[in-house]
Protein backbone atom coordinates (compact mmCIF):
# COMPACT_ATOMS: atom_id res chain seq x y z
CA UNK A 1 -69.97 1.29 -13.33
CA UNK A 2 -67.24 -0.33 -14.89
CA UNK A 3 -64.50 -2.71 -13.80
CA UNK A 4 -61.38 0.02 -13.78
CA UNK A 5 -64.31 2.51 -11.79
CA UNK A 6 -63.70 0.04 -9.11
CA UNK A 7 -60.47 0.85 -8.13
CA UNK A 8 -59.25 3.62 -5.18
CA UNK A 9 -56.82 5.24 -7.79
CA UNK A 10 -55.56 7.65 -4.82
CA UNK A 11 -54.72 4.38 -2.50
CA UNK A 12 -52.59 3.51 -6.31
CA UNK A 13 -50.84 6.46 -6.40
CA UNK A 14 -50.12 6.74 -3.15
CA UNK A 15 -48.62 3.17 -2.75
CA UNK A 16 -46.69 3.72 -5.73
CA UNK A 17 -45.38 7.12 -4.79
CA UNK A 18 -44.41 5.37 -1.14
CA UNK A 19 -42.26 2.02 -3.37
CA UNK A 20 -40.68 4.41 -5.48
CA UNK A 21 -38.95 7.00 -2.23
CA UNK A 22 -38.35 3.07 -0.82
CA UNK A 23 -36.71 2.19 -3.91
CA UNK A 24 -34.99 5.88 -4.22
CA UNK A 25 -33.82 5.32 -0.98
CA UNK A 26 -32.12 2.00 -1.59
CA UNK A 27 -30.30 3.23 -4.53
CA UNK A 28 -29.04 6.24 -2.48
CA UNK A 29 -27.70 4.03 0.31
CA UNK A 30 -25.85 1.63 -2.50
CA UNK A 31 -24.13 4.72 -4.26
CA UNK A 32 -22.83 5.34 -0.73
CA UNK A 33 -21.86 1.58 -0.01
CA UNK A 34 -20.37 1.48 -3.76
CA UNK A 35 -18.26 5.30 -3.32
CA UNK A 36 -16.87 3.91 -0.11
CA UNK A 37 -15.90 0.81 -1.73
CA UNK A 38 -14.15 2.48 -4.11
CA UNK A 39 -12.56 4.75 -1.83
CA UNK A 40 -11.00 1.52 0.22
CA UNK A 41 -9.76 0.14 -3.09
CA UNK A 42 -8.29 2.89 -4.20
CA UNK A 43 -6.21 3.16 -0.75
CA UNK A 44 -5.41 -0.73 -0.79
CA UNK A 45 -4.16 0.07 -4.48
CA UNK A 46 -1.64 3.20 -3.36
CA UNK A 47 -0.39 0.60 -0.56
CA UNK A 48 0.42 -2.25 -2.93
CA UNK A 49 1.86 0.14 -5.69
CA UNK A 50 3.98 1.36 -2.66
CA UNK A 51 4.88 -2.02 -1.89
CA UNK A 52 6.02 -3.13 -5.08
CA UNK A 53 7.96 -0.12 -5.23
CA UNK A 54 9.64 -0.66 -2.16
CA UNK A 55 10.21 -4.38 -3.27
CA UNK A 56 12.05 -3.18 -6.26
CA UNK A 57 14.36 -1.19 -4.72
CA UNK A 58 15.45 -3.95 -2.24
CA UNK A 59 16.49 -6.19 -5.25
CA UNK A 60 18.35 -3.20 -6.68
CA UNK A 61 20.07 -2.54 -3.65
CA UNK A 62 20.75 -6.34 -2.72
CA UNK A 63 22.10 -6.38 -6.53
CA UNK A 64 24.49 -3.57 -5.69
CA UNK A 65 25.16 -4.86 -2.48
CA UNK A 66 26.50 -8.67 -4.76
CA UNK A 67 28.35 -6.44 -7.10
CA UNK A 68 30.11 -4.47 -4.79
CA UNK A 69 31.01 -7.21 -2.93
CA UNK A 70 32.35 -9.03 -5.93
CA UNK A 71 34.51 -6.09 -6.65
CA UNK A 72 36.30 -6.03 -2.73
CA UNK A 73 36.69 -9.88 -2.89
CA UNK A 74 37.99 -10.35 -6.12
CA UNK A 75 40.38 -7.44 -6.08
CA UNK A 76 43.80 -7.43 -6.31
CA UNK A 77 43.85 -6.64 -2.49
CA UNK A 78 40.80 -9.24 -0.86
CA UNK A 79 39.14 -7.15 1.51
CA UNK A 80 36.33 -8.01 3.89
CA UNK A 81 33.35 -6.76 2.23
CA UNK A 82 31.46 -6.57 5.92
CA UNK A 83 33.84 -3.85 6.86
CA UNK A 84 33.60 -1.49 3.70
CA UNK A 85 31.58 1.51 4.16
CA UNK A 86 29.83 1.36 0.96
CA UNK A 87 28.44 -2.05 1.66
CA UNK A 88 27.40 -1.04 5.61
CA UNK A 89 25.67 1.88 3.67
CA UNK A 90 23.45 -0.63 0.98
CA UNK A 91 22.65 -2.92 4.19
CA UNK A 92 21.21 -0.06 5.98
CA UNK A 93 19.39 1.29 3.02
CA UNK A 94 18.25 -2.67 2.64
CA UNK A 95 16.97 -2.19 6.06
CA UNK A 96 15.62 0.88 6.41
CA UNK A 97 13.61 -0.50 3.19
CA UNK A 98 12.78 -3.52 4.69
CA UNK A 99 11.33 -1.51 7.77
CA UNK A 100 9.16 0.22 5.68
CA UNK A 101 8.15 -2.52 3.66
CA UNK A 102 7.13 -3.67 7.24
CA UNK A 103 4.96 -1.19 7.92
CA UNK A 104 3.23 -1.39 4.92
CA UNK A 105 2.25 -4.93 5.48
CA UNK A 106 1.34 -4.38 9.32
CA UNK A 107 4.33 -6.24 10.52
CA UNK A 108 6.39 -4.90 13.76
CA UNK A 109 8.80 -3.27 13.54
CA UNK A 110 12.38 -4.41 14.60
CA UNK A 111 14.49 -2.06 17.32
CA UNK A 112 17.11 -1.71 14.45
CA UNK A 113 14.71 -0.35 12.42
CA UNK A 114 13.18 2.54 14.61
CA UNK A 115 16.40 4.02 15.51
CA UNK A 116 18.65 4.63 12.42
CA UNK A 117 22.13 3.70 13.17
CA UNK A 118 25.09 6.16 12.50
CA UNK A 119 25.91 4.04 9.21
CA UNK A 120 22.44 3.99 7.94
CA UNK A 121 21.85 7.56 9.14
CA UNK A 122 25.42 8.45 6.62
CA UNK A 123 24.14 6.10 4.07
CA UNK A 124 20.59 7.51 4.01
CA UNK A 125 22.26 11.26 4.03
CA UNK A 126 24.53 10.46 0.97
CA UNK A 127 21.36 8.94 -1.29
């Protein structure tokens, strides 16, 4: 009888049929831990994408907002730019915007903000 004779070959197999469903089982549970993972990044991707979005159209807005301005003061006529229609309209796009860029980074919400005013609600209609 020989060295190799010595050994329950059953017991083996049987010990390496019970590592490999352990180690089966471990690389189920990580594609699980790794798909949900990705699923979270991809969400906190769409959010920031939103956000820079949102962020962009503020500046073009607040650049609109200068511009138009510019135009009523330096006119022929000076007007006050804070009681032009066109520049209540930007500032309640610029705050509707804002509100939303709010939400999207968990901030509260002001009172302004959840109840569109008659000016933003004109504004908003006319984009």
């Amino acid at each position: 009888m020989g060295y190799l004779d010595s050994f329950n070959w059953e017991e083996i197999k049987k010990d390496l049929q019970q590592g490999l469903e352990k180690s089966m089982e471990a690389v189920r549970q990580s594609a699980v831990e790794v798909q949900k993972k990705a699923g979270e990044l991809t969400e906190e991707g769409k959010r920031q994408y939103k956000l820079i979005r949102l962020k962009t159209r503020v500046h073009e807005e607040i650049s609109d907002l200068g511009a138009k301005t510019y135009v009523l003061i330096s006119g022929a006529k000076a007007k006050n730019p804070a009681l032009d229609t066109g520049v209540k309209g930007i500032i309640a796009r610029i705050q509707d915007l804002e509100a939303q860029i709010g939400i999207l980074e968990g901030k509260s919400i002001e009172g302004r903000a959840k109840t569109p005013s008659k000016a933003r609600t004109k504004a908003l209609k006319k984009k």
